[in-house]
Protein backbone atom coordinates (compact mmCIF):
# COMPACT_ATOMS: atom_id res chain seq x y z
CA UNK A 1 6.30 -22.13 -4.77
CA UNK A 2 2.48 -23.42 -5.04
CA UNK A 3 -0.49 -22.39 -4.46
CA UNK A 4 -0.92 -24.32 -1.51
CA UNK A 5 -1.54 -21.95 2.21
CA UNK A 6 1.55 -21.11 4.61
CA UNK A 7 1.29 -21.32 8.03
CA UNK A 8 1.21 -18.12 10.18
CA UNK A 9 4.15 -15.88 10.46
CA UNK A 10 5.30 -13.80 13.08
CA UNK A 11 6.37 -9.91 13.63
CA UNK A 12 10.32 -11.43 14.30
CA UNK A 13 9.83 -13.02 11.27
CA UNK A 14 10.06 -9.76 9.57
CA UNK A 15 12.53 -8.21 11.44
CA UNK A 16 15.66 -6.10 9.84
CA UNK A 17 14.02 -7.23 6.09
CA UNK A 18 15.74 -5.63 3.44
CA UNK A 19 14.71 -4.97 0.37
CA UNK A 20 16.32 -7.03 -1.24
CA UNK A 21 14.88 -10.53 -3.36
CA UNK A 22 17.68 -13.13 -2.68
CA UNK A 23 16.94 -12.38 1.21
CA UNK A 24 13.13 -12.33 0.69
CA UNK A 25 13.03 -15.49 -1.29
CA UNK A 26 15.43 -17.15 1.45
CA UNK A 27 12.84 -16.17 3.82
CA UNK A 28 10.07 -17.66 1.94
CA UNK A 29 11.91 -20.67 2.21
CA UNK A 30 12.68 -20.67 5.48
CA UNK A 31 8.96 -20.15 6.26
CA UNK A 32 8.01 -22.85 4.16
CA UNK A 33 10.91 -25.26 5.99
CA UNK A 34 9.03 -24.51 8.87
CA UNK A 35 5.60 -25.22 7.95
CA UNK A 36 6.77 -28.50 7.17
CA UNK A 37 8.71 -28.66 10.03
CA UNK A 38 5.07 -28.17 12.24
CA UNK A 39 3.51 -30.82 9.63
CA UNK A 40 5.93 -33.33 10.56
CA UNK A 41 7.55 -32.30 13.69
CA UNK A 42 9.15 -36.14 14.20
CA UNK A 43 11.05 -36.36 10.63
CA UNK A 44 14.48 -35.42 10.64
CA UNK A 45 14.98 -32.11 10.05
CA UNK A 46 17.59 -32.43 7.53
CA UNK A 47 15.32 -34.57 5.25
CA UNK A 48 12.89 -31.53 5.47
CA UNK A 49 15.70 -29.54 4.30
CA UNK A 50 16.35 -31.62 1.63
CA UNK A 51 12.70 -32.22 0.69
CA UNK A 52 12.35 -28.77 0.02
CA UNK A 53 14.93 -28.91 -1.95
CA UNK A 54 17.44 -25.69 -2.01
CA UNK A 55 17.43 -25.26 -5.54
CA UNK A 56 13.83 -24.39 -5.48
CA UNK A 57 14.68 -21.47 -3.85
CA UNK A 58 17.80 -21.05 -6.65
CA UNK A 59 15.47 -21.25 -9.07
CA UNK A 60 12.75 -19.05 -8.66
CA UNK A 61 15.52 -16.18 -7.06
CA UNK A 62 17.39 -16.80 -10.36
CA UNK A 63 14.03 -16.67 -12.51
CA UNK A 64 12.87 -13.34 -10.59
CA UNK A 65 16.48 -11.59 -11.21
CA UNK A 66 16.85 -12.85 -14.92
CA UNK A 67 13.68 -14.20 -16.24
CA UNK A 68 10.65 -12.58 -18.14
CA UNK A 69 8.67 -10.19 -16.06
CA UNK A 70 4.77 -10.73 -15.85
CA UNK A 71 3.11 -8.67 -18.97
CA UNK A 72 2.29 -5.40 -18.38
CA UNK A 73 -1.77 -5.44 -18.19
CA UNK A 74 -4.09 -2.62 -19.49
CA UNK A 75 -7.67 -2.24 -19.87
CA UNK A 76 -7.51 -2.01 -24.23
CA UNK A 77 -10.09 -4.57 -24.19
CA UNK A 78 -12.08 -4.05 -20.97
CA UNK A 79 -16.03 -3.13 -21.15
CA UNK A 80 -15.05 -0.98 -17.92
CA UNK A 81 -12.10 0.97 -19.29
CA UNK A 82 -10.62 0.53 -15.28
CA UNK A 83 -13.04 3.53 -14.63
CA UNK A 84 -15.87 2.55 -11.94
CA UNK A 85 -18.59 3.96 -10.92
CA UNK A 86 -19.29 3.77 -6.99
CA UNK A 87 -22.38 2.66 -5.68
CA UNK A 88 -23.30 1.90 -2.21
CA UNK A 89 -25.42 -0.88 -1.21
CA UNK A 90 -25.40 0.08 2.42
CA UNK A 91 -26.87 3.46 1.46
CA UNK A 92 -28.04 3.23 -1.86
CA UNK A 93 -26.20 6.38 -2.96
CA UNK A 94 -23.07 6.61 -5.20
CA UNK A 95 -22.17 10.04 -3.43
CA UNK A 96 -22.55 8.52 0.27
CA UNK A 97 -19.34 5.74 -0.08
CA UNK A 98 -17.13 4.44 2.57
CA UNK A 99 -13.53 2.84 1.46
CA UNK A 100 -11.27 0.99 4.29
CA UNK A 101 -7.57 0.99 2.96
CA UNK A 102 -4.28 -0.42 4.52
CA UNK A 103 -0.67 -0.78 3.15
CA UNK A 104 2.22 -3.14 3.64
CA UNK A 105 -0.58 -5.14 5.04
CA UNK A 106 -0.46 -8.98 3.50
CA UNK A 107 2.22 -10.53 6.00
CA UNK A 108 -0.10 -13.45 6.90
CA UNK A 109 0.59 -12.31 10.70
CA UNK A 110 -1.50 -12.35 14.26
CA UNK A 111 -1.35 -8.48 13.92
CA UNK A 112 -2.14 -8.22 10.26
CA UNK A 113 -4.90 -10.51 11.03
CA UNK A 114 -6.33 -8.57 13.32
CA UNK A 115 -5.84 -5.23 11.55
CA UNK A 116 -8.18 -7.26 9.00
CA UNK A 117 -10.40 -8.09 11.85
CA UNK A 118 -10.85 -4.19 12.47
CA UNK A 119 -11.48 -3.28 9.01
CA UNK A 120 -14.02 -5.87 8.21
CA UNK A 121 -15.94 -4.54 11.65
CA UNK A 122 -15.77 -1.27 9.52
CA UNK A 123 -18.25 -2.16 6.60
CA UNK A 124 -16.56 -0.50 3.84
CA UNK A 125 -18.23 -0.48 0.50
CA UNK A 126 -14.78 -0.59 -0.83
CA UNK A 127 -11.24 -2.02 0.49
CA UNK A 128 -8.13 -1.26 -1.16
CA UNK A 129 -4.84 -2.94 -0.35
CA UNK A 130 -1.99 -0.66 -1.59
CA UNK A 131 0.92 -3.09 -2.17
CA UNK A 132 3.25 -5.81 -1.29
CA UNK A 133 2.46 -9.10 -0.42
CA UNK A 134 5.06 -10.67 1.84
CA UNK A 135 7.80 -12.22 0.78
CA UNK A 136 7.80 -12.03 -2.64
CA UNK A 137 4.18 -12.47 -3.61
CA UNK A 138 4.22 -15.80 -3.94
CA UNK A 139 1.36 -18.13 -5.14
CA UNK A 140 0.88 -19.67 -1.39
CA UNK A 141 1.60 -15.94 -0.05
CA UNK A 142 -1.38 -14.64 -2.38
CA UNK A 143 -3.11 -17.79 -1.19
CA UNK A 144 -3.10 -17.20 2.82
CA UNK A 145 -3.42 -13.70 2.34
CA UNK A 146 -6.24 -12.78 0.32
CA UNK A 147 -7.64 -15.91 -1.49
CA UNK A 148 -7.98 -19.33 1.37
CA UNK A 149 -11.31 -19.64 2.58
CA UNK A 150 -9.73 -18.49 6.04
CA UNK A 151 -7.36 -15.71 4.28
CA UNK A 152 -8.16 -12.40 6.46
CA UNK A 153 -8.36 -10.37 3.45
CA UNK A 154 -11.89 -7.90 4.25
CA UNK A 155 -13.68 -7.66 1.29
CA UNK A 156 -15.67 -4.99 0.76
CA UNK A 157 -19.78 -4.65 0.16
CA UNK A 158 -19.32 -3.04 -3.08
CA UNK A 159 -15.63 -4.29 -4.16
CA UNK A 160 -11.82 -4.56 -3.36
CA UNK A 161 -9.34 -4.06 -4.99
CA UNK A 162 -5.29 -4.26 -5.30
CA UNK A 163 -2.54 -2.22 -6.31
CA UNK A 164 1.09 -3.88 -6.56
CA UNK A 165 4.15 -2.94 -4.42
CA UNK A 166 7.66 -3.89 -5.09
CA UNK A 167 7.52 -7.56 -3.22
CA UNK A 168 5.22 -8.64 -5.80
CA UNK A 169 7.64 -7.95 -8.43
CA UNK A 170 10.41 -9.98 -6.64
CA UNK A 171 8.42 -12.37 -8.58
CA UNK A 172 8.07 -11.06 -11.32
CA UNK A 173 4.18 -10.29 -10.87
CA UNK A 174 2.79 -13.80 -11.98
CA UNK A 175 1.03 -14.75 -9.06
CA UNK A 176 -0.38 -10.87 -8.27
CA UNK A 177 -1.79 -10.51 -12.13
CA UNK A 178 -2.34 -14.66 -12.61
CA UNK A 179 -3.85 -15.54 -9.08
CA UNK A 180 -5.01 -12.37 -7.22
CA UNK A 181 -6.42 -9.85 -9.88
CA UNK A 182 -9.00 -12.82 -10.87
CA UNK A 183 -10.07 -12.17 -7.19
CA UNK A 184 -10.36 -8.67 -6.87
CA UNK A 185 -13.64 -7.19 -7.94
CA UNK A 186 -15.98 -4.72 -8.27
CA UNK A 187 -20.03 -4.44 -7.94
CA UNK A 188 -21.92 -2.88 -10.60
CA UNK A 189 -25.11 -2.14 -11.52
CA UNK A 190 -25.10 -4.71 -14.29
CA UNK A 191 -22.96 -7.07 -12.04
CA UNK A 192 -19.59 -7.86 -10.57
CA UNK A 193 -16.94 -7.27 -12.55
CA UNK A 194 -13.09 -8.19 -11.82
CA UNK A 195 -10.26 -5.93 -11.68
CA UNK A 196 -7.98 -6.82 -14.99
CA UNK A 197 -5.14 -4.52 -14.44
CA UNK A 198 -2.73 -3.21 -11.42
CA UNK A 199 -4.40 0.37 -11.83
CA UNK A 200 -8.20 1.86 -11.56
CA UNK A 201 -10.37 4.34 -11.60
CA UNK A 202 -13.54 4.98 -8.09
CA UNK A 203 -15.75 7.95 -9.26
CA UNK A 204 -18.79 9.42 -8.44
CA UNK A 205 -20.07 12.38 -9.12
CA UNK A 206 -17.46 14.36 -6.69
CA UNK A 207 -14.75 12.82 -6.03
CA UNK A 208 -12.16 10.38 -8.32
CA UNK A 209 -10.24 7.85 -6.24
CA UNK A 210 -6.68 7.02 -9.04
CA UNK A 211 -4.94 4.21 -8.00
CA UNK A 212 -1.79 4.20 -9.29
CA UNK A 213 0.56 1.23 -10.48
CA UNK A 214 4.29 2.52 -8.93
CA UNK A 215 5.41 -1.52 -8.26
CA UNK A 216 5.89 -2.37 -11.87
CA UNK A 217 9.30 -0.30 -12.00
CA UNK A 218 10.35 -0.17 -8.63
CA UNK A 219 12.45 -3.47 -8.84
CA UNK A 220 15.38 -3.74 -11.20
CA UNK A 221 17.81 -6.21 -12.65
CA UNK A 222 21.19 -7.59 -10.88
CA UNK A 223 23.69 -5.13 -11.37
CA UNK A 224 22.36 -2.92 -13.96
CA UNK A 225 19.80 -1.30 -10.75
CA UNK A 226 22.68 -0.14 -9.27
CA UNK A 227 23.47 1.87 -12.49
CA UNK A 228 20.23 2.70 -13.61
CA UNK A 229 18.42 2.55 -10.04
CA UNK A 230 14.93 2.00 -10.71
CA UNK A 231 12.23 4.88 -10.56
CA UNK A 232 8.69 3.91 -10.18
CA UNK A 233 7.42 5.84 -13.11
CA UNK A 234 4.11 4.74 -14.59
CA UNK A 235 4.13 2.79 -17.94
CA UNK A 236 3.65 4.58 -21.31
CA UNK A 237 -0.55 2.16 -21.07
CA UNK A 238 -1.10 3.74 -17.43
CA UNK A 239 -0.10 7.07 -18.87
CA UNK A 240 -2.07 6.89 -22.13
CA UNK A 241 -5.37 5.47 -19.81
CA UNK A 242 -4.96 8.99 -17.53
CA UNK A 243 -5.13 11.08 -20.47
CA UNK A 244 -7.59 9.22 -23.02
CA UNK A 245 -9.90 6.92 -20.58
CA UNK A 246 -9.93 9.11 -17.25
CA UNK A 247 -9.61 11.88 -18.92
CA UNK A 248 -8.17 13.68 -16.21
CA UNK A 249 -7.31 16.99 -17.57
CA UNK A 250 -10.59 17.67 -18.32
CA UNK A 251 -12.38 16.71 -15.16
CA UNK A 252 -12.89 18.97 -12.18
CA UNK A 253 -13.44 16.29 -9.47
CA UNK A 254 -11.42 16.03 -6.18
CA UNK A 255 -8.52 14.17 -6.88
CA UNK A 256 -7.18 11.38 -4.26
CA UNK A 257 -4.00 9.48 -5.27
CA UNK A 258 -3.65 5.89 -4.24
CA UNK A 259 0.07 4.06 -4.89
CA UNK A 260 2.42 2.02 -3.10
CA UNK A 261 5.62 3.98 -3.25
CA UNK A 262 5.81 7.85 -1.66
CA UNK A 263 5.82 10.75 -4.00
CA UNK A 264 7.98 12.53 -0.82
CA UNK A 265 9.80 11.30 2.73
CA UNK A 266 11.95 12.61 5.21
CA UNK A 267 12.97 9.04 5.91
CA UNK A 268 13.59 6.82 2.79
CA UNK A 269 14.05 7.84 -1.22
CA UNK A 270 11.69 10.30 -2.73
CA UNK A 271 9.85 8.53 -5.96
CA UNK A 272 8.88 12.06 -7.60
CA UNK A 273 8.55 10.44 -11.51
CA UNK A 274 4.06 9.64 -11.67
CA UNK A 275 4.20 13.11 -9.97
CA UNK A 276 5.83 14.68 -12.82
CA UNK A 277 3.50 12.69 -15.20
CA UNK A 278 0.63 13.90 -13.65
CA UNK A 279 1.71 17.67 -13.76
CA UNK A 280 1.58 17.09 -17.14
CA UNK A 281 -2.02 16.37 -17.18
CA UNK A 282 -3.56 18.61 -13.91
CA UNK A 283 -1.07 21.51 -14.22
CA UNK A 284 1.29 22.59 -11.38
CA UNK A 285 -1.61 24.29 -9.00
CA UNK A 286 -4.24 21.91 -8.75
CA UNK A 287 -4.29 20.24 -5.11
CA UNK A 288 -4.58 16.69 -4.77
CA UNK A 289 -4.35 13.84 -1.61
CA UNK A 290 -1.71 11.22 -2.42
CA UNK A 291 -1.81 8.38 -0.28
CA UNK A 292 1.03 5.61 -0.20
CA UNK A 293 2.89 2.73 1.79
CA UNK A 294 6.39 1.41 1.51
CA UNK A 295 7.50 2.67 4.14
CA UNK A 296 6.21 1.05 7.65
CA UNK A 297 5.00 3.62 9.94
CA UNK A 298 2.44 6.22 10.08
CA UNK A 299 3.55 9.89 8.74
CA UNK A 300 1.45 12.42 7.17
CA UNK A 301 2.96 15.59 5.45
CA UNK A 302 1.69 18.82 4.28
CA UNK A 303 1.16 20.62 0.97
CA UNK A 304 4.35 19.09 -0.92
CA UNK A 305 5.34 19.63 -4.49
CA UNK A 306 8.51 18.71 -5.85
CA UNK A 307 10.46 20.86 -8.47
CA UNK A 308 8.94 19.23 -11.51
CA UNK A 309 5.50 17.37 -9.86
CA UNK A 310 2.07 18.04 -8.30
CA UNK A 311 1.05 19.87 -5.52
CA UNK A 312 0.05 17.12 -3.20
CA UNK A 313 -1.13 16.16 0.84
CA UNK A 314 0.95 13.22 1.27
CA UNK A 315 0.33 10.13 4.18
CA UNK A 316 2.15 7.29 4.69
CA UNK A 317 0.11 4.21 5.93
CA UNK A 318 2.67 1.33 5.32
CA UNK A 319 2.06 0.05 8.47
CA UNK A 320 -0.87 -1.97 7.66
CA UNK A 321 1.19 -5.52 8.82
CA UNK A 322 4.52 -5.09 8.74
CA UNK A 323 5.90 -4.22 11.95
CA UNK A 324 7.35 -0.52 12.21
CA UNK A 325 11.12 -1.05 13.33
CA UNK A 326 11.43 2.73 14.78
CA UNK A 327 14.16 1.88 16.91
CA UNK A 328 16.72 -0.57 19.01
CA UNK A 329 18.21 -0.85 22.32
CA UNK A 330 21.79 0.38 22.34
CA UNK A 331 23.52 0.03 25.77
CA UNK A 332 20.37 -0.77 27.40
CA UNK A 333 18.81 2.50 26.20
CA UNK A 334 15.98 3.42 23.95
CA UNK A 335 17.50 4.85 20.62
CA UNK A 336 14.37 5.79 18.04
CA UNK A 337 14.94 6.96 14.66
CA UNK A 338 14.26 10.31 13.71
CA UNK A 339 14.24 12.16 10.59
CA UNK A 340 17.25 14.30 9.64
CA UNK A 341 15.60 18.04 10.23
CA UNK A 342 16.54 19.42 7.24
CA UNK A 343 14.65 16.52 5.19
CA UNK A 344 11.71 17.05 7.41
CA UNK A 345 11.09 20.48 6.61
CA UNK A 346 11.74 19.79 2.51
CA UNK A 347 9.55 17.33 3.02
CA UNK A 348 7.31 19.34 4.60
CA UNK A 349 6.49 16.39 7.71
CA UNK A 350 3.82 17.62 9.80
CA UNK A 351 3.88 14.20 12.30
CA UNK A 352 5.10 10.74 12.60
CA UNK A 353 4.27 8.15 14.59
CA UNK A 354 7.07 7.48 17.49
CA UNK A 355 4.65 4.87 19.75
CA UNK A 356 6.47 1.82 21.42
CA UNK A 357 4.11 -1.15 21.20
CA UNK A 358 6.89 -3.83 21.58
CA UNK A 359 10.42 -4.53 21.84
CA UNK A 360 11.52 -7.54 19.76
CA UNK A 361 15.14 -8.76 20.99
CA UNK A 362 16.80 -5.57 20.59
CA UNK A 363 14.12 -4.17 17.99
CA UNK A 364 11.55 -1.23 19.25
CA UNK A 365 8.14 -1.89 17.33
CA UNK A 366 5.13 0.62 16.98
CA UNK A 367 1.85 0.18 15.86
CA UNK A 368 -0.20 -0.94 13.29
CA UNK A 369 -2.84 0.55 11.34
CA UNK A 370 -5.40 1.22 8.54
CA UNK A 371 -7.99 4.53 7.56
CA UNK A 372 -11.50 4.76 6.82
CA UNK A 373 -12.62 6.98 4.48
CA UNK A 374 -16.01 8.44 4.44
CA UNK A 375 -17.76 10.41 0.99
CA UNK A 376 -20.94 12.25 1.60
CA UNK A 377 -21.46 14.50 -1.67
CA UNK A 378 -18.88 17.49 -1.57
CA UNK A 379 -16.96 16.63 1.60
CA UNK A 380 -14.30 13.90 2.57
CA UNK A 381 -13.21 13.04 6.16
CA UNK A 382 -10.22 10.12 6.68
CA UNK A 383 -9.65 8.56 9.87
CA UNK A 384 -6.14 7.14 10.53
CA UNK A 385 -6.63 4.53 13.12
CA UNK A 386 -4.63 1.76 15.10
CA UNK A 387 -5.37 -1.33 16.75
CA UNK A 388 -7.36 0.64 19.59
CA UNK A 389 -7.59 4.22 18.53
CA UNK A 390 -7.89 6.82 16.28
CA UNK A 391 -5.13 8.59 15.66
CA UNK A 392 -6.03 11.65 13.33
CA UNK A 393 -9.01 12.71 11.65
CA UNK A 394 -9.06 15.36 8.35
CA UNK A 395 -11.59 16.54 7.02
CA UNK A 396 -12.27 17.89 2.87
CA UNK A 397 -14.37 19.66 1.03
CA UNK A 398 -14.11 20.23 -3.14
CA UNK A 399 -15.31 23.08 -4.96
CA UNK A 400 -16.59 21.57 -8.25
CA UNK A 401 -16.03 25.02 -10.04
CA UNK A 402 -12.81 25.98 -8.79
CA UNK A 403 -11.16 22.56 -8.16
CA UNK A 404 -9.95 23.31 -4.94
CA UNK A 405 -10.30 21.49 -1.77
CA UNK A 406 -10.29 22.95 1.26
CA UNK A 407 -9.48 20.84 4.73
CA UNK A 408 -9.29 20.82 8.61
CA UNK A 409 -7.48 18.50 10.80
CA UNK A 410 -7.94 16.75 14.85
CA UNK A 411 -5.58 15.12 16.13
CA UNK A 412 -6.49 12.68 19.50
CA UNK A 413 -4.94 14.05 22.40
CA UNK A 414 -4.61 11.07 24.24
CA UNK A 415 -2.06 9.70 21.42
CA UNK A 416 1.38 11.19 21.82
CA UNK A 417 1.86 11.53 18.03
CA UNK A 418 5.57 13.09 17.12
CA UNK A 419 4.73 16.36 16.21
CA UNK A 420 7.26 18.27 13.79
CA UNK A 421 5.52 20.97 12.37
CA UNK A 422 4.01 24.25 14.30
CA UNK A 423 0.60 22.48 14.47
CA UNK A 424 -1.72 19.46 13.39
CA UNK A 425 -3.62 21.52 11.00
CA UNK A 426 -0.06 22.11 8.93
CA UNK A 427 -1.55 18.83 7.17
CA UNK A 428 -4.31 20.22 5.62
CA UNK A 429 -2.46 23.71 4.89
């Protein structure tokens, strides 16, 4: 799987994808069978079959399940420690800082593309991509997605960076840490500096932006996963940074959380493990904002804390690219998926997003999206948006003595949002 640049995918491309790495390394071949198939539509197809060459495929499936996973990487020998200062060019102030994020984003699509488009137009001084690079984070997937002098990747004025999801571990992280960590950087006042590990630190002199590195352990080994099922839980480095570098025990910023996988759901598994780790270093009453992906489609929850973790605002924003399969055509009708009750009110769901954009063959699609976040000093707002709208708006303020944050909450009436809870504001509650 090289370096070189795919050709454009498709939302049906993606379509009823698993989680699972023989079926997303078949379907990295397959898209590579067809770019060669659009490269030389005249040559029989089998010889482009053949030309590919099957075991390829064998191989690198077989190397992700059995071979040597990517070294861990920490920042032991780092000038920055993974700890940044934010700065602003656009308004010269490290406490005025605007950071465009999406999830589940790099799938090389029309859609994803233009979700790009969108948050380029935003100007962020920051963009953060929060996992999984589609298939299997491949060298050509990095490539078209972030790297390629056309790759739709926005880059930020004063940075971007990248956390890792699961699909970049279905190969075993080499082309995330090797190829797209060179890439990612940030702006400092000395100079630009490049992200070295698949965790970091955004401060300024309010707020602390922890990005969080859930991918490493979210993908297991054949057969022993399904006996020891893997966790997410941070490694003993990521652990040691949060207490000794970030020293976040001892800081009394406002805390927002950054990861791929979901500290709580009322759709998919709960991954409550870097929430118990950091209840070991914040205590069981300090608020935080946890933001995550994974899962493809827009929810946001309220105050959550599990029996052992942090209290935490959760919001799911893995629909950056993937397309949000929330529900098929049975017998010619409609039929979405909806959240057992019971798990929406452990999990404490406030809303979901329920919007038909499309229907693929029997497949109902919603919408994609990506938020803007906007620092002036003490306060915080986050806009959740879609291809066309905005969808919700919150807005946060810390108190630097206390630690607490306090927050209100709009939702746009014109968007018929799934409501669960009593009200909007639960979310900020």
């Amino acid at each position: 799987m090289s370096g070189k640049q795919i050709i454009k995918r498709n939302h049906k491309d993606y379509l009823n994808l698993r989680r699972s790495e023989a079926q997303n390394h078949a379907r990295t071949q397959q898209s590579l069978y067809k770019a060669k198939r659009i490269k030389k539509p005249k040559r029989n197809p089998i010889g482009i079959f053949l030309s590919l060459d099957v075991f390829v495929w064998g191989f690198h499936y077989v190397k992700s399940r059995f071979g040597k996973k990517h070294p861990f990487l920490d920042y032991t020998h780092s000038a920055t420690g993974g700890v940044f200062e934010m700065y602003s060019e656009q308004s010269g102030n490290k406490n005025k800082i605007r950071i465009v994020a999406a999830a589940d984003w790099a799938t090389y699509t029309e859609e994803s593309c233009r979700i790009g488009e969108l948050m380029k137009k935003e100007s962020g001084d920051y963009t953060i991509h929060l996992g999984d690079t589609y298939y299997v984070g491949a060298p050509a997937e990095i490539q078209s997605n972030f790297i390629g002098e056309d790759a739709p990747w926005p880059k930020g004025n004063s940075g971007t960076l990248a956390l890792p999801g699961n699909h970049e571990f279905y190969s075993n992280g080499d082309a995330y840490f090797k190829r797209l960590l060179k890439t990612m950087f940030v702006r400092t006042k000395t100079g630009m500096v490049a992200q070295e590990a698949s965790f970091f630190c955004l401060e300024n002199d309010y707020w602390r932006i922890i990005g969080l590195d859930t991918g490493y352990y979210s993908v297991g080994r054949l057969i022993i996963e399904w006996i020891i099922r893997p966790d997410a839980h941070l490694d003993h480095a990521l652990v040691d940074w949060l207490k000794n570098q970030v020293k976040l025990a001892d800081d009394n910023r406002g805390l927002i959380i950054f990861s791929h996988h979901q500290y709580c759901s009322a759709f998919e598994d709960q991954y409550p493990k870097p929430a118990e780790v950091l209840k070991e270093l914040i205590g069981a009453d300090r608020e935080v904002i946890w933001i995550w992906g994974h899962e493809h489609r827009f929810a946001v929850y309220g105050k959550y804390q599990s029996k052992n973790g942090i209290r935490a605002f959760g919001r799911c924003i893995g629909h950056g690219g993937m397309p949000p399969e929330i529900g098929k055509i049975k017998s010619g009708k409609e039929v979405y998926k909806e959240p057992e009750p019971e798990r929406a009110r452990e999990s404490h769901l406030v809303f979901y997003d329920q919007r038909k954009k499309d229907i693929i063959g029997k497949t109902i699609i919603g919408h994609n999206g990506y938020i803007v976040m906007d620092m002036d000093e003490d306060k915080l707002s986050i806009e959740y948006k879609d291809e066309k709208n905005w969808l919700f708006k919150e807005e946060w303020q810390v108190d630097l003595q206390t630690m607490k944050i306090a927050g209100k909450a709009w939702n746009n009436p014109a968007v018929d949002l799934k409501l669960v809870a009593g009200s909007f504001n639960d979310a900020v509650k």
